[in-house]
C-alpha atoms as a PDB file:
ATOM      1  CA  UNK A   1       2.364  19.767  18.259  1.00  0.00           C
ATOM      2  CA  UNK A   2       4.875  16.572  20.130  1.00  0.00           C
ATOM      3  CA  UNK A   3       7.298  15.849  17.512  1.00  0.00           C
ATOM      4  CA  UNK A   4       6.093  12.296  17.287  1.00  0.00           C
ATOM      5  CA  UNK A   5       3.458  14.108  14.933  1.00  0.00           C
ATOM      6  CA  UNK A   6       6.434  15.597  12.610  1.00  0.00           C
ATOM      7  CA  UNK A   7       7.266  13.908   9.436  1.00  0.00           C
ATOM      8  CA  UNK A   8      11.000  14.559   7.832  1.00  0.00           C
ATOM      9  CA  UNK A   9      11.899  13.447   4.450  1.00  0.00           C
ATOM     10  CA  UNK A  10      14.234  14.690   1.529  1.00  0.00           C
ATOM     11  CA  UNK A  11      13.426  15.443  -1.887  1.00  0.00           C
ATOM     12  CA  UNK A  12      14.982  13.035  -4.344  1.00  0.00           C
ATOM     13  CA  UNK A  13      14.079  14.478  -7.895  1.00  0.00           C
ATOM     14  CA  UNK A  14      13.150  17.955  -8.642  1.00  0.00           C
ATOM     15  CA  UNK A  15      10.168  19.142 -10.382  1.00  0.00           C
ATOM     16  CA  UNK A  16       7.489  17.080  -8.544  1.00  0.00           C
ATOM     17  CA  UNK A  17       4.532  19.035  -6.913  1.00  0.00           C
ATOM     18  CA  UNK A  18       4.631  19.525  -3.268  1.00  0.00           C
ATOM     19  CA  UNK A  19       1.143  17.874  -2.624  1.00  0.00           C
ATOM     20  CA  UNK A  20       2.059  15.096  -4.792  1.00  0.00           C
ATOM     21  CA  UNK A  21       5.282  14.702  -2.289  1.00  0.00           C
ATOM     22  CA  UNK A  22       3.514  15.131   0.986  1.00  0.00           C
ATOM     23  CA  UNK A  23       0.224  12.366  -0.103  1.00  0.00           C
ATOM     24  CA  UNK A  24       3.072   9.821  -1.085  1.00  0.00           C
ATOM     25  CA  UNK A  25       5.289  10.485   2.114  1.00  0.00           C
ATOM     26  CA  UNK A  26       2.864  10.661   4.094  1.00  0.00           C
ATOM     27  CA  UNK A  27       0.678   7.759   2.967  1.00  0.00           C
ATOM     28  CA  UNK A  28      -2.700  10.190   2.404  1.00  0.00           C
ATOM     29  CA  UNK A  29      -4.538  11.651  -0.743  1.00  0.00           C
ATOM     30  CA  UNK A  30      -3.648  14.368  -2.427  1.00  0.00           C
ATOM     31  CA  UNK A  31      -6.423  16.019  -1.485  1.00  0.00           C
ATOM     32  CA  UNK A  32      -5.990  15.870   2.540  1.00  0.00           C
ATOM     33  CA  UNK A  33      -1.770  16.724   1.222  1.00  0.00           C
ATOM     34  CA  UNK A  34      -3.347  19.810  -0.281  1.00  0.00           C
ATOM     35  CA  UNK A  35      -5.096  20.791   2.611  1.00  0.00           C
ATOM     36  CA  UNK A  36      -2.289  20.014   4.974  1.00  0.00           C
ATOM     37  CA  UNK A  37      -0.131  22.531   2.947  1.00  0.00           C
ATOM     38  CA  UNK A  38      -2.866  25.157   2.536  1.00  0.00           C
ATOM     39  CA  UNK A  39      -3.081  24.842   6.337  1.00  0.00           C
ATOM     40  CA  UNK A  40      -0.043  25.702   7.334  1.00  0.00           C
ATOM     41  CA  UNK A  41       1.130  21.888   8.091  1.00  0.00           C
ATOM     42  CA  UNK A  42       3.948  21.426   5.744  1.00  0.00           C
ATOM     43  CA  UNK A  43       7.504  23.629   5.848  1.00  0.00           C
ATOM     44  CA  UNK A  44       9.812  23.700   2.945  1.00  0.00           C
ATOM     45  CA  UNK A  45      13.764  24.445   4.374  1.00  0.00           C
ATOM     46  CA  UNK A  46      12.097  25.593   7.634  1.00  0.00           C
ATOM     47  CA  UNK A  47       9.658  27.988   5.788  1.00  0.00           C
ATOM     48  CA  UNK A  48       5.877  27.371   5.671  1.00  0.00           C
ATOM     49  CA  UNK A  49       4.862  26.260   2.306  1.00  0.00           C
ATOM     50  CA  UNK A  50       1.522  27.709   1.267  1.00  0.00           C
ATOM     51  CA  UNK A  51       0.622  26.422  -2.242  1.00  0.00           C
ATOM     52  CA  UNK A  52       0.338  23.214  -2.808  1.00  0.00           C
ATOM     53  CA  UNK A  53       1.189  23.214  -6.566  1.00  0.00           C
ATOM     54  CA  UNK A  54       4.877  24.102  -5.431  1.00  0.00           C
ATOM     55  CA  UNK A  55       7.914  22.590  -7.022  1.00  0.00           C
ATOM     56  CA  UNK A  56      10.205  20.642  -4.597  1.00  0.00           C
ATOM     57  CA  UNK A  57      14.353  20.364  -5.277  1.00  0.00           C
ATOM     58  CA  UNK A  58      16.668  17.686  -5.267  1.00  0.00           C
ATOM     59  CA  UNK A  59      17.666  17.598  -1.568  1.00  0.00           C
ATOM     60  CA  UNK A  60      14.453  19.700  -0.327  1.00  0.00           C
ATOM     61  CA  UNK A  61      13.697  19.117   3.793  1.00  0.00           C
ATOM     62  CA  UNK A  62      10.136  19.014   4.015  1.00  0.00           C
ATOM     63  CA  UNK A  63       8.321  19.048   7.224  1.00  0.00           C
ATOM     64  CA  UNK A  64       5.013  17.693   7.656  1.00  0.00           C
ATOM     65  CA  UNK A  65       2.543  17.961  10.480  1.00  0.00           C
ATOM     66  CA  UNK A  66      -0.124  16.338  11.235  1.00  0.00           C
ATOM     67  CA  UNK A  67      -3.232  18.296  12.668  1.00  0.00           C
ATOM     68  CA  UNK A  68      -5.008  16.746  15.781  1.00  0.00           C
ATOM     69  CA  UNK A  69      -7.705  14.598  14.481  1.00  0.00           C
ATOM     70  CA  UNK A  70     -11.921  15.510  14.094  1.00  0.00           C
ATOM     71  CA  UNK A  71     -13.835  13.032  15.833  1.00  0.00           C
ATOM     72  CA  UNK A  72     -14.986  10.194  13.467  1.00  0.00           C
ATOM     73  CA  UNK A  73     -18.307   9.625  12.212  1.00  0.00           C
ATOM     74  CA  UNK A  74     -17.956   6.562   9.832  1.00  0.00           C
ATOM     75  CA  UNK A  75     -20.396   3.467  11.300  1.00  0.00           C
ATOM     76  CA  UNK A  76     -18.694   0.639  12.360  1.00  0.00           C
ATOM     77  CA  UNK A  77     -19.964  -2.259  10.854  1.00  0.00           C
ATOM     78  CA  UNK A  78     -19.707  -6.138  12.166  1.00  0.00           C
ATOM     79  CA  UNK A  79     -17.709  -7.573   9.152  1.00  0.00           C
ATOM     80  CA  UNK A  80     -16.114 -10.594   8.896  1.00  0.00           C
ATOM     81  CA  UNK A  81     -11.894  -9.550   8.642  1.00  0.00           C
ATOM     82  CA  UNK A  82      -8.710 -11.594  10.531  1.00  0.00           C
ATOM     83  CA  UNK A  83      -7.129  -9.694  13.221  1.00  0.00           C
ATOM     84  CA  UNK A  84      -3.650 -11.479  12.985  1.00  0.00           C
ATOM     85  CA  UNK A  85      -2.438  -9.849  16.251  1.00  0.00           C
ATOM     86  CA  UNK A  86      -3.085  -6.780  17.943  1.00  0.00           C
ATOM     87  CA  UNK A  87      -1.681  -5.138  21.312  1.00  0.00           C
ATOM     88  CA  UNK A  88      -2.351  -1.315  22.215  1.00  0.00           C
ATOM     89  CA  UNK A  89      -0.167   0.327  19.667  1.00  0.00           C
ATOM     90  CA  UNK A  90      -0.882  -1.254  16.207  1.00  0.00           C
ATOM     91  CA  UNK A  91      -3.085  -4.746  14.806  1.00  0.00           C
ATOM     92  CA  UNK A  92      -2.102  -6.542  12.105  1.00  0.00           C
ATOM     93  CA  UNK A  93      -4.804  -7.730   9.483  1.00  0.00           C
ATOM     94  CA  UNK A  94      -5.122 -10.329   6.701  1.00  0.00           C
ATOM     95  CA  UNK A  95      -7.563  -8.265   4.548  1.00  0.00           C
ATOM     96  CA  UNK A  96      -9.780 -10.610   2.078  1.00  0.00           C
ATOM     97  CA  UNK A  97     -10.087 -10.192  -1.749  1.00  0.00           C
ATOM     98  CA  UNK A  98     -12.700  -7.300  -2.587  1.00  0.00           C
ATOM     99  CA  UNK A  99     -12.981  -5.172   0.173  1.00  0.00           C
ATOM    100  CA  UNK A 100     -11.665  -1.619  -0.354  1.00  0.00           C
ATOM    101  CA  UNK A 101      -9.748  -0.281   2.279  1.00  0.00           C
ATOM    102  CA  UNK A 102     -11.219   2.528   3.456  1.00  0.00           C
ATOM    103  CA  UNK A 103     -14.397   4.736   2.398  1.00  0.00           C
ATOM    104  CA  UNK A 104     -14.097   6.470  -0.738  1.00  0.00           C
ATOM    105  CA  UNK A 105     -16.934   7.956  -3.729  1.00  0.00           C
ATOM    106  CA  UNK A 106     -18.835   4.770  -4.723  1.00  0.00           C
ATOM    107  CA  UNK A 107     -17.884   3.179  -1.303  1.00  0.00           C
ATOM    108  CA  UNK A 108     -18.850   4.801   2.037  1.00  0.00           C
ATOM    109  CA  UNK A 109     -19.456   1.206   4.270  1.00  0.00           C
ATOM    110  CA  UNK A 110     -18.501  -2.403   4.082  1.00  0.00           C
ATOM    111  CA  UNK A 111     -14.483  -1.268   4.021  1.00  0.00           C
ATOM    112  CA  UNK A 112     -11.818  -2.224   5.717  1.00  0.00           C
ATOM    113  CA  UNK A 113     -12.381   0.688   7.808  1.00  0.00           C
ATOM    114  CA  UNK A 114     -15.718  -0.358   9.182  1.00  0.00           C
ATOM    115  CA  UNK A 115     -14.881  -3.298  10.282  1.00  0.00           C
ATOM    116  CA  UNK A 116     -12.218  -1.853  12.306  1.00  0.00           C
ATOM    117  CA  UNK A 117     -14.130   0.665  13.718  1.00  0.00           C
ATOM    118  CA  UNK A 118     -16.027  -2.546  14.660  1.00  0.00           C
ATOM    119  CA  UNK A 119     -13.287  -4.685  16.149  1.00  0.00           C
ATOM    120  CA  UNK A 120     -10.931  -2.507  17.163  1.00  0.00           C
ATOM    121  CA  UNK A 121     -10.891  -0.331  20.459  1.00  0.00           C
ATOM    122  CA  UNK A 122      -9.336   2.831  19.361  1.00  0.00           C
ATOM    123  CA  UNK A 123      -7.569   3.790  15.879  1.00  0.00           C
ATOM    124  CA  UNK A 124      -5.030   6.886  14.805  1.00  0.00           C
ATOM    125  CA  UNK A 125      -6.473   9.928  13.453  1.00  0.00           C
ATOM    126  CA  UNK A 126      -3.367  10.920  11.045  1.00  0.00           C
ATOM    127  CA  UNK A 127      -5.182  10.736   8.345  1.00  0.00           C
ATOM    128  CA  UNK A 128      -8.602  12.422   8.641  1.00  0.00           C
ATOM    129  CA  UNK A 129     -12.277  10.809   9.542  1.00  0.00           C
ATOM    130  CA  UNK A 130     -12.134   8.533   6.603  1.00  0.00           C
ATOM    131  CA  UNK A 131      -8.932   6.958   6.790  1.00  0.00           C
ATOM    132  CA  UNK A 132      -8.350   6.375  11.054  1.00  0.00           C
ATOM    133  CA  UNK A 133      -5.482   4.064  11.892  1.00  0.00           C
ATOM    134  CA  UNK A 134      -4.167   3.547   7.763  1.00  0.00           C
ATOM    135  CA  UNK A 135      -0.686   3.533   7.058  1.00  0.00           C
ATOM    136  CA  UNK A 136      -0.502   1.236   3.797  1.00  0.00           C
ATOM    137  CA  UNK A 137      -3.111   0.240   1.210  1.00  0.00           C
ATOM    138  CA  UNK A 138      -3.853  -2.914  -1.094  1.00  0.00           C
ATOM    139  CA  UNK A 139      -6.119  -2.690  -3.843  1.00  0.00           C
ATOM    140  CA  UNK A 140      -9.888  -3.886  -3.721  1.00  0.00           C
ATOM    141  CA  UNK A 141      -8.671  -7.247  -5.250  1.00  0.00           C
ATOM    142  CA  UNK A 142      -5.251  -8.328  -3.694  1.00  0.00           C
ATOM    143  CA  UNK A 143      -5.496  -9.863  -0.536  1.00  0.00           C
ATOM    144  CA  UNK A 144      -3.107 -10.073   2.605  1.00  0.00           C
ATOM    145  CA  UNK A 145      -1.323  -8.441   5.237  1.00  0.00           C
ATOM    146  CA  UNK A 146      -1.488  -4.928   6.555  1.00  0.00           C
ATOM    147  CA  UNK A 147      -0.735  -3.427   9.788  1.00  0.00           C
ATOM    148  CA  UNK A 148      -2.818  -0.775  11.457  1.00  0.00           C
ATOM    149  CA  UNK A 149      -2.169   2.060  14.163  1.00  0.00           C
ATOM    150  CA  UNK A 150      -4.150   2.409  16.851  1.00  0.00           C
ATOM    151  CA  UNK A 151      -2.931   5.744  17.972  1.00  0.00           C
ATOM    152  CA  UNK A 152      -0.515   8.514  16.501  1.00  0.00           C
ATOM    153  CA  UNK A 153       2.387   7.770  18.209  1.00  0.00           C
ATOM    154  CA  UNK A 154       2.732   4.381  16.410  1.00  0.00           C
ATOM    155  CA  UNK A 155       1.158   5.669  13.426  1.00  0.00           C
ATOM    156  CA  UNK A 156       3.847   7.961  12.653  1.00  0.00           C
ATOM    157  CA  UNK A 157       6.227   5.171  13.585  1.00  0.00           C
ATOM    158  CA  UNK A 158       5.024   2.965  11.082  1.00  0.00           C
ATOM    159  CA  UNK A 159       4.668   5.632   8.096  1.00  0.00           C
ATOM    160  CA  UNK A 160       8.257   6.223   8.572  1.00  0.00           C
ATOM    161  CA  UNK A 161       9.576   2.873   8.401  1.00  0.00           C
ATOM    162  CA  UNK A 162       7.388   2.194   5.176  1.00  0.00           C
ATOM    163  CA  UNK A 163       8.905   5.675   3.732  1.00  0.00           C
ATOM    164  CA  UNK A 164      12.245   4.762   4.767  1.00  0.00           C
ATOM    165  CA  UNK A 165      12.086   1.205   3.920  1.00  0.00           C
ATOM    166  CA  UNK A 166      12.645  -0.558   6.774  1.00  0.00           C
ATOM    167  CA  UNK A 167       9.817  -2.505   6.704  1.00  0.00           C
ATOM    168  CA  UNK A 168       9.161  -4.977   4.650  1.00  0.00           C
ATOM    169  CA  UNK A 169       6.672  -5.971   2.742  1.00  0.00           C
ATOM    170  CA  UNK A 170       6.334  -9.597   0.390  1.00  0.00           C
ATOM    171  CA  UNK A 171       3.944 -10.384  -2.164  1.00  0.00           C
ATOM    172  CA  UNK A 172       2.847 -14.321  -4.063  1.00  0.00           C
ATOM    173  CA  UNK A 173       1.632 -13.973  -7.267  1.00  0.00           C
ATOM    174  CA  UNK A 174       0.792 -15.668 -10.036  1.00  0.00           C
ATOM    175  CA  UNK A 175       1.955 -14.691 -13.455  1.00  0.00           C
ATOM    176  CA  UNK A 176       0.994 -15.621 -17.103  1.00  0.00           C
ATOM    177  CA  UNK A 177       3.687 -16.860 -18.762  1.00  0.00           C
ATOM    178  CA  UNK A 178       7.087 -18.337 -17.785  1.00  0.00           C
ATOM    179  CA  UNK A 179       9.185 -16.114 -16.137  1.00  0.00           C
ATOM    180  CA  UNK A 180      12.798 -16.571 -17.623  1.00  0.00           C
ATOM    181  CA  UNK A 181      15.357 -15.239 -14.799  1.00  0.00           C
ATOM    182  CA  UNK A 182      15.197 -16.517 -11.262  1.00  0.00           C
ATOM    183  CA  UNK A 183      15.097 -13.522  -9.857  1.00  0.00           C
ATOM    184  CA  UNK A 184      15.646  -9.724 -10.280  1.00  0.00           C
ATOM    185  CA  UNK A 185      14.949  -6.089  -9.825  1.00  0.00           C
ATOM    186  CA  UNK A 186      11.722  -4.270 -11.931  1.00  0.00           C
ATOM    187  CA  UNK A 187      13.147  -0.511 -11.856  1.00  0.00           C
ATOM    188  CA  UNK A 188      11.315   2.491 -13.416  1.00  0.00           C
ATOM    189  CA  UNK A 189       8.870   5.345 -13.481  1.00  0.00           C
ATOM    190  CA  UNK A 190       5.138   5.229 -12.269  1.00  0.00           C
ATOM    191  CA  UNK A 191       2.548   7.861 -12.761  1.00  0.00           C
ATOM    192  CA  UNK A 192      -1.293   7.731 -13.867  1.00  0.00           C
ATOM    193  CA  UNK A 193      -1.882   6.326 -17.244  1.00  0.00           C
ATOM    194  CA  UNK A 194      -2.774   9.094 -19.791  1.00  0.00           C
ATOM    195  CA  UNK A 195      -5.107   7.680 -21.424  1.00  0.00           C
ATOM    196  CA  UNK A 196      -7.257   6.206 -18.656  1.00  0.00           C
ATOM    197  CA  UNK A 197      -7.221   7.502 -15.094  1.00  0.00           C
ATOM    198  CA  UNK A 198      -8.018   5.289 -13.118  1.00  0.00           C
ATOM    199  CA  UNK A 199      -5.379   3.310 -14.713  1.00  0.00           C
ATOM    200  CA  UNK A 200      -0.660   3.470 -14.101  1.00  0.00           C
ATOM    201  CA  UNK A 201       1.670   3.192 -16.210  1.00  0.00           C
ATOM    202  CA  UNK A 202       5.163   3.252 -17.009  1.00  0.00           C
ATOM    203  CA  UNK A 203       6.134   7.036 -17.700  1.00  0.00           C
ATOM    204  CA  UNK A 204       9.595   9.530 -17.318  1.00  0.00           C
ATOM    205  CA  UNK A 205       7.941  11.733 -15.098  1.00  0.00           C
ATOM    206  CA  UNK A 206       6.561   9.681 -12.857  1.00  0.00           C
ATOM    207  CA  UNK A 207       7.592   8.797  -9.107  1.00  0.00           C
ATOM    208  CA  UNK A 208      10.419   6.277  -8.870  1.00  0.00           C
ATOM    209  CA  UNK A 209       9.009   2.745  -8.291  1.00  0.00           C
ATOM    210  CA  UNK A 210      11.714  -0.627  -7.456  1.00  0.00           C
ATOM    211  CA  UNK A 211      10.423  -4.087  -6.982  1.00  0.00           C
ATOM    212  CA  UNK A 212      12.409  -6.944  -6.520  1.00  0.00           C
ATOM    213  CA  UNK A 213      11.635 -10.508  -7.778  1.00  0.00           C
ATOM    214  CA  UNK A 214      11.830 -14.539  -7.313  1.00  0.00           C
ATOM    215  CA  UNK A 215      10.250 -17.189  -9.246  1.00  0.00           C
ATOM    216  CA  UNK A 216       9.354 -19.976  -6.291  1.00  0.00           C
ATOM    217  CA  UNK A 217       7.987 -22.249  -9.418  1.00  0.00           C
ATOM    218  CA  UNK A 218       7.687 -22.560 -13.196  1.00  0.00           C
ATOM    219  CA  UNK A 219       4.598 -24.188 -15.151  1.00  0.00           C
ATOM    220  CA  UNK A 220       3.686 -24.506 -18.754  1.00  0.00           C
ATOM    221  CA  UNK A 221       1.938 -21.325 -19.037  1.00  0.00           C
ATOM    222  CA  UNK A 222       2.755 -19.454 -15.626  1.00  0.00           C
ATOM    223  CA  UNK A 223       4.882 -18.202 -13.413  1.00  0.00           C
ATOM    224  CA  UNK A 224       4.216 -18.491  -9.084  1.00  0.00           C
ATOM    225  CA  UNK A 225       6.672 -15.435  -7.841  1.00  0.00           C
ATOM    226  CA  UNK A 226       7.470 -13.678  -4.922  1.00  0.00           C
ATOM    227  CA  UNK A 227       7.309  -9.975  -4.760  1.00  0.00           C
ATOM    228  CA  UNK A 228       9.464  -7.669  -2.395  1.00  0.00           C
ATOM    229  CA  UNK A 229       8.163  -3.731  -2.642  1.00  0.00           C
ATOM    230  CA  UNK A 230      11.165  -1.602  -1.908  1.00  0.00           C
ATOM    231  CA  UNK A 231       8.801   1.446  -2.671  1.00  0.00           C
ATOM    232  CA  UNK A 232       4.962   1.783  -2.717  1.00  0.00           C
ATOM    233  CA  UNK A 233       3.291   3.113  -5.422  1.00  0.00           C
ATOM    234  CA  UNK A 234      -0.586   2.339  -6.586  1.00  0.00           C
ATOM    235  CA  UNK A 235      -0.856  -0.301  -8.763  1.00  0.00           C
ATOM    236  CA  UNK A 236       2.951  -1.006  -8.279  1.00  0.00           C
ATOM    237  CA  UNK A 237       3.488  -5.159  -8.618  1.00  0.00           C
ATOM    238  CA  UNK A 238       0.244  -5.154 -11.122  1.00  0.00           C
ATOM    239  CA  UNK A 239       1.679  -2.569 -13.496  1.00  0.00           C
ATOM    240  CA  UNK A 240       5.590  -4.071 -13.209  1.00  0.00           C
ATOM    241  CA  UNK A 241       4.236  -7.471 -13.805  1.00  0.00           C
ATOM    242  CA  UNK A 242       2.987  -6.206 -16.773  1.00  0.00           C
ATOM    243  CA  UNK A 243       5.670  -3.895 -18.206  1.00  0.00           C
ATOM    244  CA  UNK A 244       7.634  -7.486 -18.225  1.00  0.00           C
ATOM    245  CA  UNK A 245       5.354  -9.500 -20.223  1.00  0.00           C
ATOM    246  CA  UNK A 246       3.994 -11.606 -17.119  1.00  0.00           C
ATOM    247  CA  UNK A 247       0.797  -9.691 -15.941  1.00  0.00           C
ATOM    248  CA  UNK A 248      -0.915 -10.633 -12.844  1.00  0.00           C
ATOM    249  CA  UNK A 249      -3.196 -13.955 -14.015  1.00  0.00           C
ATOM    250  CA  UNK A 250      -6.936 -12.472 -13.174  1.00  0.00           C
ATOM    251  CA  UNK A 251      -6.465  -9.053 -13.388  1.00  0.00           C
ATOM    252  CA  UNK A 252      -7.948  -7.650 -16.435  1.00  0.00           C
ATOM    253  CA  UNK A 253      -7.248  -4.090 -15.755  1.00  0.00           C
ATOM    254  CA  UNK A 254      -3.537  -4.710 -17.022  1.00  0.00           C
ATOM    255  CA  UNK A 255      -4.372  -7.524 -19.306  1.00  0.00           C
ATOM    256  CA  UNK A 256      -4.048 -10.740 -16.518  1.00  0.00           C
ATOM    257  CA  UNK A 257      -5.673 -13.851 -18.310  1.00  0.00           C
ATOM    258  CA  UNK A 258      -8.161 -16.017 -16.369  1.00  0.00           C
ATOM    259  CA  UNK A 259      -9.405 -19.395 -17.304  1.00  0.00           C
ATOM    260  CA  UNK A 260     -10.104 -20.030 -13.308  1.00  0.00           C
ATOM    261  CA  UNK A 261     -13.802 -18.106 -12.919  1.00  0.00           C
ATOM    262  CA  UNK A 262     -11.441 -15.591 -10.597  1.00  0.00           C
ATOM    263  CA  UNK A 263     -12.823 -12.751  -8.694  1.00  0.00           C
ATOM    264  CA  UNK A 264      -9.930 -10.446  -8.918  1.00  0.00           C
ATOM    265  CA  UNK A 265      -6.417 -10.851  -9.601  1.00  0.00           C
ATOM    266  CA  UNK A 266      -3.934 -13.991  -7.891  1.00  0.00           C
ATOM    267  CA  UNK A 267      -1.679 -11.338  -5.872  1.00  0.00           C
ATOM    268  CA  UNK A 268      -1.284 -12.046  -2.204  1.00  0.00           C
ATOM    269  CA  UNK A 269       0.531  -9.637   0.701  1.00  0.00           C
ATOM    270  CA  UNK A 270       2.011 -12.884   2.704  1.00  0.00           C
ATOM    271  CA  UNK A 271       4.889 -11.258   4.565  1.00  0.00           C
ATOM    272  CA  UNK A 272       4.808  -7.881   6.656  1.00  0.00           C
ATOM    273  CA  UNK A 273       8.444  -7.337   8.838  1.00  0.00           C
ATOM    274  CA  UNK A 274       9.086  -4.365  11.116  1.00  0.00           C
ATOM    275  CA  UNK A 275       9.357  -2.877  14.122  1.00  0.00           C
ATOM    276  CA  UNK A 276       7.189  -2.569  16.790  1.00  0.00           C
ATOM    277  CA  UNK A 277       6.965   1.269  17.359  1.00  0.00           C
ATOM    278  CA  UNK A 278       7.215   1.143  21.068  1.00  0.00           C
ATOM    279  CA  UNK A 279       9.368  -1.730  21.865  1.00  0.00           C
ATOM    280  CA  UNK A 280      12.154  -1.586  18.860  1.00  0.00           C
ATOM    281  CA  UNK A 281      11.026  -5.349  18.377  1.00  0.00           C
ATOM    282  CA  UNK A 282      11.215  -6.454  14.981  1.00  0.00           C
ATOM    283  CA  UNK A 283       8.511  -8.626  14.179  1.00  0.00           C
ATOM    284  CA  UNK A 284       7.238 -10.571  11.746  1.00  0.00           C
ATOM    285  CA  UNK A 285       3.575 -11.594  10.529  1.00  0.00           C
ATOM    286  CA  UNK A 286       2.773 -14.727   7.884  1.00  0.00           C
ATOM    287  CA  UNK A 287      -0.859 -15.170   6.042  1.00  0.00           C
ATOM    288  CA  UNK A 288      -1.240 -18.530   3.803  1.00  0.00           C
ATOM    289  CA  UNK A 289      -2.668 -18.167   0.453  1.00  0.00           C
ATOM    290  CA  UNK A 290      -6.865 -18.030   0.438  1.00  0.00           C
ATOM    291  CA  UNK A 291      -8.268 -20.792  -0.976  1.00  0.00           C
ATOM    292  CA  UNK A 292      -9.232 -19.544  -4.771  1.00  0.00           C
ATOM    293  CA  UNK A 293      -5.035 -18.563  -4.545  1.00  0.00           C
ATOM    294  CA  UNK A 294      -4.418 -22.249  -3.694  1.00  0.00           C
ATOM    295  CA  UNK A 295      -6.598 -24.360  -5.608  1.00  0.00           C
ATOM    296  CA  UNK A 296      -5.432 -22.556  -8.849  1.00  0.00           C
ATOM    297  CA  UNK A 297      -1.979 -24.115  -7.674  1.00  0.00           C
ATOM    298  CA  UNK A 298      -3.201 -27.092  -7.106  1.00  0.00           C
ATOM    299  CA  UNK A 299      -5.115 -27.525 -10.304  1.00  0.00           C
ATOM    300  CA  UNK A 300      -1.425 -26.210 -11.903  1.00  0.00           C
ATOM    301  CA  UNK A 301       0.306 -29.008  -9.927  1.00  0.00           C
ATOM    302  CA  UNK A 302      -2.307 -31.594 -10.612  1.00  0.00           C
ATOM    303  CA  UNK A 303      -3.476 -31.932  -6.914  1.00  0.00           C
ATOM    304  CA  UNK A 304      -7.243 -33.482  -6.834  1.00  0.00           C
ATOM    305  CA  UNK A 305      -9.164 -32.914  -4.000  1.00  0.00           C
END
């Protein structure tokens, strides 16, 4: 294998399973971690780790690489998504409210996926046939900004700089509630809720999840804020909103109020920053709210149209 297919990173807590490390570092499912590790992929100190259900150390070097890719067979469908921008290395996307990211049980077309397969030329094969060219998710129901590889080389780029933090990614959301502080730092524990699993929550044994906050603007009953993600966990910004008392307005899953006829939740990926794999460049990619996002403001503001 090049070494532009190796992945480094260090264990920061101990006690946390070895595929569970490997699918968040390396941006896959647990499954394709597990199979990865059971495949000889993944070294532990420089030895090959073979069970997946391994315990990694405070300060653990694990090694992760990335098998060459099976030929795809998902069908590329003609669906309507923004390319942002796009040269031979990576695109960047402004994904629209309810479409799921890539194919999945329940949802094997109309992704994100297919429409890339679609639009794009070519598309990494990191992580398996159903996830080509993925470094970062957003849920079915927040909208925005994500960038896409179109080969390995900048895939691996990418997945780094979102694992090491150097790229950056910003979030607009509307809250219920008024916010009291200007601005501050949401720091705790994520893991699957207990009692429903398709569900986070809060818990001590969970991964480590830090987002930073700013209100832009105050109303009676809610809160516009912007969202920085210094780490990436499912359900991150929904679950923190909540575990403050200001959930996400529209998204019932974690108790988001909605007296707007919403779709899904107001919780928009407006700012993406890093650097081009290839060139060092650091760039930086804006999307404006969607309409249902902005007309909610407006209403709030008193704007008639």
């Amino acid at each position: 294998m090049s070494e532009d297919k190796w992945i480094t990173a260090i264990a920061q807590r101990t006690g946390e399973r070895l595929d569970v490390f490997v699918a968040e570092v390396a941006s896959c499912t647990r499954s394709h971690a597990k199979t990865l590790i059971e495949d000889g992929n993944v070294t532990v100190n420089g030895l090959k780790a073979s069970k997946s259900g391994l315990s990694v150390r405070i300060g653990d070097k694990v090694e992760i690489v990335n098998p060459a890719p099976k030929e795809l067979n998902l069908m590329p469908q003609d669906i309507p998504v923004e390319i942002i921008w796009q040269d031979d290395d990576l695109a960047v996307v402004n994904k629209p409210q309810g479409m799921v990211v890539h194919p999945a049980p329940g949802s094997y077309d109309n992704t994100l996926v297919n429409a890339l397969l679609f639009k794009l030329d070519s598309l990494s094969g990191i992580n398996g046939v159903a996830r080509p060219g993925i470094v970062h998710r957003l849920d079915k129901d927040t909208s925005g900004l994500l960038v896409v590889a179109k080969n390995d080389f900048a895939h691996t780029s990418l997945q780094k700089q979102i694992a090491e933090k150097s790229a950056k990614r910003f979030y607009y959301a509307l809250l219920d509630g008024v916010v009291e502080k200007d601005n501050g730092e949401i720091r705790n524990f994520l893991a699957r809720s207990t009692s429903d699993r398709k569900k986070y929550a809060v818990a001590k044994d969970g991964r480590l999840a830090i987002t930073l906050y700013k209100v832009v603007k105050r109303y009676p009953a809610y809160s516009f804020v912007e969202y920085e993600l210094k780490t990436g966990r499912t359900h991150q910004i929904r679950v923190h909103s909540r575990y403050i008392g200001h959930p996400v307005v529209g998204d019932k899953t974690y108790g988001g109020s909605d007296k707007f006829g919403l779709k899904g939740q107001l919780l928009h990926a407006y700012k993406l920053v890093l650097t081009h794999p290839r060139t060092g460049e650091e760039m930086t990619f804006t999307a404006p709210l969607p309409d249902y996002f902005q007309n909610v403001l407006d209403k709030l503001d008193g704007i008639e149209k």
